[in-house]
C-alpha atoms as a PDB file:
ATOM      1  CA  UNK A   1     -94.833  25.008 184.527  1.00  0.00           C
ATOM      2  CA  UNK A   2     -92.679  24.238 187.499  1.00  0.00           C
ATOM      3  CA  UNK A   3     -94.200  22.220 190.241  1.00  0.00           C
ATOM      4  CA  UNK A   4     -94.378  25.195 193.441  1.00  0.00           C
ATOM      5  CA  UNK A   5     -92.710  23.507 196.248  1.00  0.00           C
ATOM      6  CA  UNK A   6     -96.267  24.976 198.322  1.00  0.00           C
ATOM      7  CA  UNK A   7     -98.009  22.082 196.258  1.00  0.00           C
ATOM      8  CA  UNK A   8     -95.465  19.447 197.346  1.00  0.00           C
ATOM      9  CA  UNK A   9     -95.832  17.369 200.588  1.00  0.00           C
ATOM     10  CA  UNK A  10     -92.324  17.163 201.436  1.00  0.00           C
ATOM     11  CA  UNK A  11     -89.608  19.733 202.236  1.00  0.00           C
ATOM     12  CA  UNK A  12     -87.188  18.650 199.765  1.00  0.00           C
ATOM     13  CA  UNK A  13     -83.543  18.431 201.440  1.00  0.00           C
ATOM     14  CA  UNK A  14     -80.336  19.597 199.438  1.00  0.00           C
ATOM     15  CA  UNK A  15     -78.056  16.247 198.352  1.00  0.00           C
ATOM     16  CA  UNK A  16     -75.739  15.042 200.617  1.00  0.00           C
ATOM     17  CA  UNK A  17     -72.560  16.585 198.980  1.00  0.00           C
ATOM     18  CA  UNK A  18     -70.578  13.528 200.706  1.00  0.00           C
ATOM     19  CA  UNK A  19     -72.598  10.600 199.361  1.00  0.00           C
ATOM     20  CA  UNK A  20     -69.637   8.972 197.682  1.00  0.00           C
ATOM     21  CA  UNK A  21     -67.860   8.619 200.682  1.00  0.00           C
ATOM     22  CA  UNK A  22     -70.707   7.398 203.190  1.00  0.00           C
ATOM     23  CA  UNK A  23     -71.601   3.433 201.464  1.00  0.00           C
ATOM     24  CA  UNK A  24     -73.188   2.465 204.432  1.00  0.00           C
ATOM     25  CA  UNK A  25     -75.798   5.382 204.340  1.00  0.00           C
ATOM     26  CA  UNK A  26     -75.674   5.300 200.262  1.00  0.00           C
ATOM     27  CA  UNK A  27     -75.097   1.573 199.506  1.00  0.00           C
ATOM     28  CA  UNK A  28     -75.275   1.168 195.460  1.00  0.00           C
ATOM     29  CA  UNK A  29     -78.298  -0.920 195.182  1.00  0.00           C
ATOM     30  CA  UNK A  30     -79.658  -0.686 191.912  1.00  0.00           C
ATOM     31  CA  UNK A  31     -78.893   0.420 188.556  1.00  0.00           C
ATOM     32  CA  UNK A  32     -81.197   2.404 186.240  1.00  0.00           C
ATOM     33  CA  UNK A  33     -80.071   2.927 182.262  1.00  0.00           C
ATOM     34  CA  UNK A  34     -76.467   2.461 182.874  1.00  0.00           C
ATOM     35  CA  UNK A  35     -75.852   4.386 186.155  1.00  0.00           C
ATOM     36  CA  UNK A  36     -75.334   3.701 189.448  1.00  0.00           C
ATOM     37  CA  UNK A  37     -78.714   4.169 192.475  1.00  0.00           C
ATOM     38  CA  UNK A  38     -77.969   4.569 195.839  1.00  0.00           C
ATOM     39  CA  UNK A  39     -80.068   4.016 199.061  1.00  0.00           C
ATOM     40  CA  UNK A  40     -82.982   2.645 196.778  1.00  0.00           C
ATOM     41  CA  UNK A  41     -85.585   1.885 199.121  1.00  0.00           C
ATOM     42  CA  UNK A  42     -83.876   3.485 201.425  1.00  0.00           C
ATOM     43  CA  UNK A  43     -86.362   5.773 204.235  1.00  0.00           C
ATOM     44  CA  UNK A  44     -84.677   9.064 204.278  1.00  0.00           C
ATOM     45  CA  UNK A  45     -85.522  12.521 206.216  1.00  0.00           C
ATOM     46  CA  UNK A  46     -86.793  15.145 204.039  1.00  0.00           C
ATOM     47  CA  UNK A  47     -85.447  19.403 205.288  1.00  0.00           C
ATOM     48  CA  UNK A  48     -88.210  18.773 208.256  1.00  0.00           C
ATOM     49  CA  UNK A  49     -86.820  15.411 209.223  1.00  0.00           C
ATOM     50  CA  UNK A  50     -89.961  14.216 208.282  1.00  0.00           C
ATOM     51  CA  UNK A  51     -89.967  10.578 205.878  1.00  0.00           C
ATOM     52  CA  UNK A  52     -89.774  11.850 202.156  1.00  0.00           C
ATOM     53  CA  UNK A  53     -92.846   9.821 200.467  1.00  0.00           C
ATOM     54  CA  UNK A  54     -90.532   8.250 198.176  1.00  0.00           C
ATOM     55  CA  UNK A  55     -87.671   5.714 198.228  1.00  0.00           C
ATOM     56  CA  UNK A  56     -85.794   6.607 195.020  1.00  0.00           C
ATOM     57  CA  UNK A  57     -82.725   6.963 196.311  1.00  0.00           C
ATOM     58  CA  UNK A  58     -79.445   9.406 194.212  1.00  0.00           C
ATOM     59  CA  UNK A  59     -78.967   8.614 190.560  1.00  0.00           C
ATOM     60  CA  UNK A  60     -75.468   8.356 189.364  1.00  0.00           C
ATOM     61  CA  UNK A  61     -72.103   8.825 190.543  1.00  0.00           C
ATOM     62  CA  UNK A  62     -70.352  12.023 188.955  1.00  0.00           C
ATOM     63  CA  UNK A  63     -73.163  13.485 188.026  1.00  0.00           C
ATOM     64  CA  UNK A  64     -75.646  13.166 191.294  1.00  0.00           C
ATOM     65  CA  UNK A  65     -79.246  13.610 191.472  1.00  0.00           C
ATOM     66  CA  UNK A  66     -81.754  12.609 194.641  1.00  0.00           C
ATOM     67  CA  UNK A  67     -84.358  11.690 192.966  1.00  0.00           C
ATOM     68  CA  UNK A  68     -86.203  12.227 195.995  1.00  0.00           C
ATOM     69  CA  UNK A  69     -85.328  15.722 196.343  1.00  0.00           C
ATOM     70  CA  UNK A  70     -85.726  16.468 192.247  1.00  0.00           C
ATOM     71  CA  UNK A  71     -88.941  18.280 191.561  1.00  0.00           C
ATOM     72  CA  UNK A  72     -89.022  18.601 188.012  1.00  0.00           C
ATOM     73  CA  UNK A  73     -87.958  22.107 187.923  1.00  0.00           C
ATOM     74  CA  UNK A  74     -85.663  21.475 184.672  1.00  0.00           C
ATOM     75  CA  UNK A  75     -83.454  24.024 185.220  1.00  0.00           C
ATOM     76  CA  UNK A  76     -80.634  21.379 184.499  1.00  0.00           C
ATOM     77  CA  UNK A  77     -81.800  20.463 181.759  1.00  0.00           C
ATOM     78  CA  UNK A  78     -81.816  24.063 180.260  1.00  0.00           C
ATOM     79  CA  UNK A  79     -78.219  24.573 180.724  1.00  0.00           C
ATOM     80  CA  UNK A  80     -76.564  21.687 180.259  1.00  0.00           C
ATOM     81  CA  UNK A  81     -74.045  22.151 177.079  1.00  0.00           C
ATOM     82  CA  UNK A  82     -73.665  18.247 176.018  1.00  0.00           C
ATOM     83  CA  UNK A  83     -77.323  17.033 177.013  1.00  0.00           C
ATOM     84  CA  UNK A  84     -77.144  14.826 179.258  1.00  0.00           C
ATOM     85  CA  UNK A  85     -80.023  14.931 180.802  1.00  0.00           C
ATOM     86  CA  UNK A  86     -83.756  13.651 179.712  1.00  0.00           C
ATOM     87  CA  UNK A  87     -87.230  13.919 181.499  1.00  0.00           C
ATOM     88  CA  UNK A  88     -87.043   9.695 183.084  1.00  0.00           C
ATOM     89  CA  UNK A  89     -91.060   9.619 182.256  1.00  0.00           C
ATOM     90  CA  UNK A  90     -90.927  11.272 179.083  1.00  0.00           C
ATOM     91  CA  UNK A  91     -87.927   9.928 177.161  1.00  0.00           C
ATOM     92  CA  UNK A  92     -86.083  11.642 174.746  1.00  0.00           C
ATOM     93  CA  UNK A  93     -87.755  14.939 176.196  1.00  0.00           C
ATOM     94  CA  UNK A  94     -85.291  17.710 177.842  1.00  0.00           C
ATOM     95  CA  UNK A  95     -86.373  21.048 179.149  1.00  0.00           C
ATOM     96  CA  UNK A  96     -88.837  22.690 181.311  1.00  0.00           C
ATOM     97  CA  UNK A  97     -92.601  22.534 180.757  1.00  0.00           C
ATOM     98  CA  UNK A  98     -91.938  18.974 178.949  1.00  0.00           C
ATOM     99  CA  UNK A  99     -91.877  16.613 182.109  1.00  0.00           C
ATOM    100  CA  UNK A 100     -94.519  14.347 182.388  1.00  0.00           C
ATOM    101  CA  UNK A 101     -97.245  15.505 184.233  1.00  0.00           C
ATOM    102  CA  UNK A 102     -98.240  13.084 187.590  1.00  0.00           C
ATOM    103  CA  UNK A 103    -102.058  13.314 188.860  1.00  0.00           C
ATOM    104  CA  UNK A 104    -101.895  13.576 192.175  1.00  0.00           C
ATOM    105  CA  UNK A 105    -102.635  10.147 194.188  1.00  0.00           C
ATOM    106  CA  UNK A 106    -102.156   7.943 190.887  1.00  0.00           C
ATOM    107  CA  UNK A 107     -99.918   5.325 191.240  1.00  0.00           C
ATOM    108  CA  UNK A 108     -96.671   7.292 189.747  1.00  0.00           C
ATOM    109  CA  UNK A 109     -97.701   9.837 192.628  1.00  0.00           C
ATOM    110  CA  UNK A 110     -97.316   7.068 194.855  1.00  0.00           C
ATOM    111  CA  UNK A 111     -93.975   6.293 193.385  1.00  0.00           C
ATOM    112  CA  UNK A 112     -92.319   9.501 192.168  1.00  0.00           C
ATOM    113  CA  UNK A 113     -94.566  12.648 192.873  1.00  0.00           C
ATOM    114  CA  UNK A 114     -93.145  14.585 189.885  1.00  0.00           C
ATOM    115  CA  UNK A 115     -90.989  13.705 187.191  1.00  0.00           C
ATOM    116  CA  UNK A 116     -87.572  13.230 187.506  1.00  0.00           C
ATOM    117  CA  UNK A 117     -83.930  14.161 186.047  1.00  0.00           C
ATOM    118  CA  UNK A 118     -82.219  11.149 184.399  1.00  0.00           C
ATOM    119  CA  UNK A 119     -78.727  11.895 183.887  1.00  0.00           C
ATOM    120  CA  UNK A 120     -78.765   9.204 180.596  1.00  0.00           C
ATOM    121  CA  UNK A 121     -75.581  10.761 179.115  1.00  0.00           C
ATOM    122  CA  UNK A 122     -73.482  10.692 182.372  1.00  0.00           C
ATOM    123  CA  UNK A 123     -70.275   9.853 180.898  1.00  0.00           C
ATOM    124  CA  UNK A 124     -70.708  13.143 178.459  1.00  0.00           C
ATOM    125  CA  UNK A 125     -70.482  15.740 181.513  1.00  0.00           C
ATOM    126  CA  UNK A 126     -67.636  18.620 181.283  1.00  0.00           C
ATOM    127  CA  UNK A 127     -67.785  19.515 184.601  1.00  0.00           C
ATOM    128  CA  UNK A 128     -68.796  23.097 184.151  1.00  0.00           C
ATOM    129  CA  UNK A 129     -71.073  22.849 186.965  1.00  0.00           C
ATOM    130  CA  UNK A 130     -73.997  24.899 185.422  1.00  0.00           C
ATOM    131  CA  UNK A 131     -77.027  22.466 186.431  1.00  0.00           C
ATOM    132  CA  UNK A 132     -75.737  22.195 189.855  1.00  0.00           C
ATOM    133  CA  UNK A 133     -75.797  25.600 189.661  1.00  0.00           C
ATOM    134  CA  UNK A 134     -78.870  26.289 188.721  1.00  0.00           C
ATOM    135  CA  UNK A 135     -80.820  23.625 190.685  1.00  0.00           C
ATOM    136  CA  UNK A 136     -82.957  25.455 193.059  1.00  0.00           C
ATOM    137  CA  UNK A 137     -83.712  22.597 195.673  1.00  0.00           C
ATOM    138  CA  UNK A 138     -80.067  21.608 195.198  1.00  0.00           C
ATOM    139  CA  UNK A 139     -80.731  17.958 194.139  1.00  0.00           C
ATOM    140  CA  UNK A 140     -77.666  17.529 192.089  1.00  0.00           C
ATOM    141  CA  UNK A 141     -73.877  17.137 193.005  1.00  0.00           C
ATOM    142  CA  UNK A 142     -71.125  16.908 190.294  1.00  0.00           C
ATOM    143  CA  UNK A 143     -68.174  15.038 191.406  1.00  0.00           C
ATOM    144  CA  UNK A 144     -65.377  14.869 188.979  1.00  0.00           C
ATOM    145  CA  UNK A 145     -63.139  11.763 188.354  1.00  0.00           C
END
């Protein structure tokens, strides 16, 4: 079941569709199975301006994700024709209803509320826009080379 954004305790604010070209608000910082982060660490405004709980910062490069705006919808990973997606705390998982679960005020709370979209396949994208599509807090950008 998807998390309901009533549950959450953050307003989760669409990607910033310019990332790429802003390094001193996205700085690449990190690097998480193969991929580029950005703004790891990073304090940023959730929709109410208010501080997201999380520091996670946007996954990837072509293919996008704020991990701090993902809410473990998996929409994405429903549509995406060459996989390249996975749940990033249940490995080798893709789909809705199989993210891991987080009990609220745990320490993975702390860190990541819900579960997360790890784009693990990056390189295998086509383009065809269907998970930024279909992502309904609009977490995910697709920029092609």
């Amino acid at each position: 079941m998807m998390v309901q954004l009533s549950s959450l305790d953050f307003k989760p604010k669409p990607i910033d569709r310019d990332f790429l070209s802003k390094p001193d608000e996205f700085p690449v910082n990190g690097e998480h199975v193969g991929h580029a982060v950005r703004a790891q660490g990073t304090q940023r405004p959730d929709m109410d301006g208010a501080p997201y709980p999380t520091k996670l910062g946007i996954h990837g490069t072509e293919v996008g994700v704020d991990w701090d705006c993902c809410i473990a919808d998996g929409a994405c990973l429903d549509v995406c024709p060459t996989q390249v997606y996975e749940w990033a705390l249940n490995p080798g998982q893709i789909g809705t209803g199989n993210d891991h679960k987080i009990e609220k005020d745990s320490d993975e709370w702390n860190t990541y509320r819900t579960d997360k979209t790890d784009m693990i396949r990056e390189k295998d994208c086509i383009y065809c826009m269907a998970c930024e599509t279909v992502c309904p807090v609009q977490a995910i950008k697709i920029t092609p080379p």
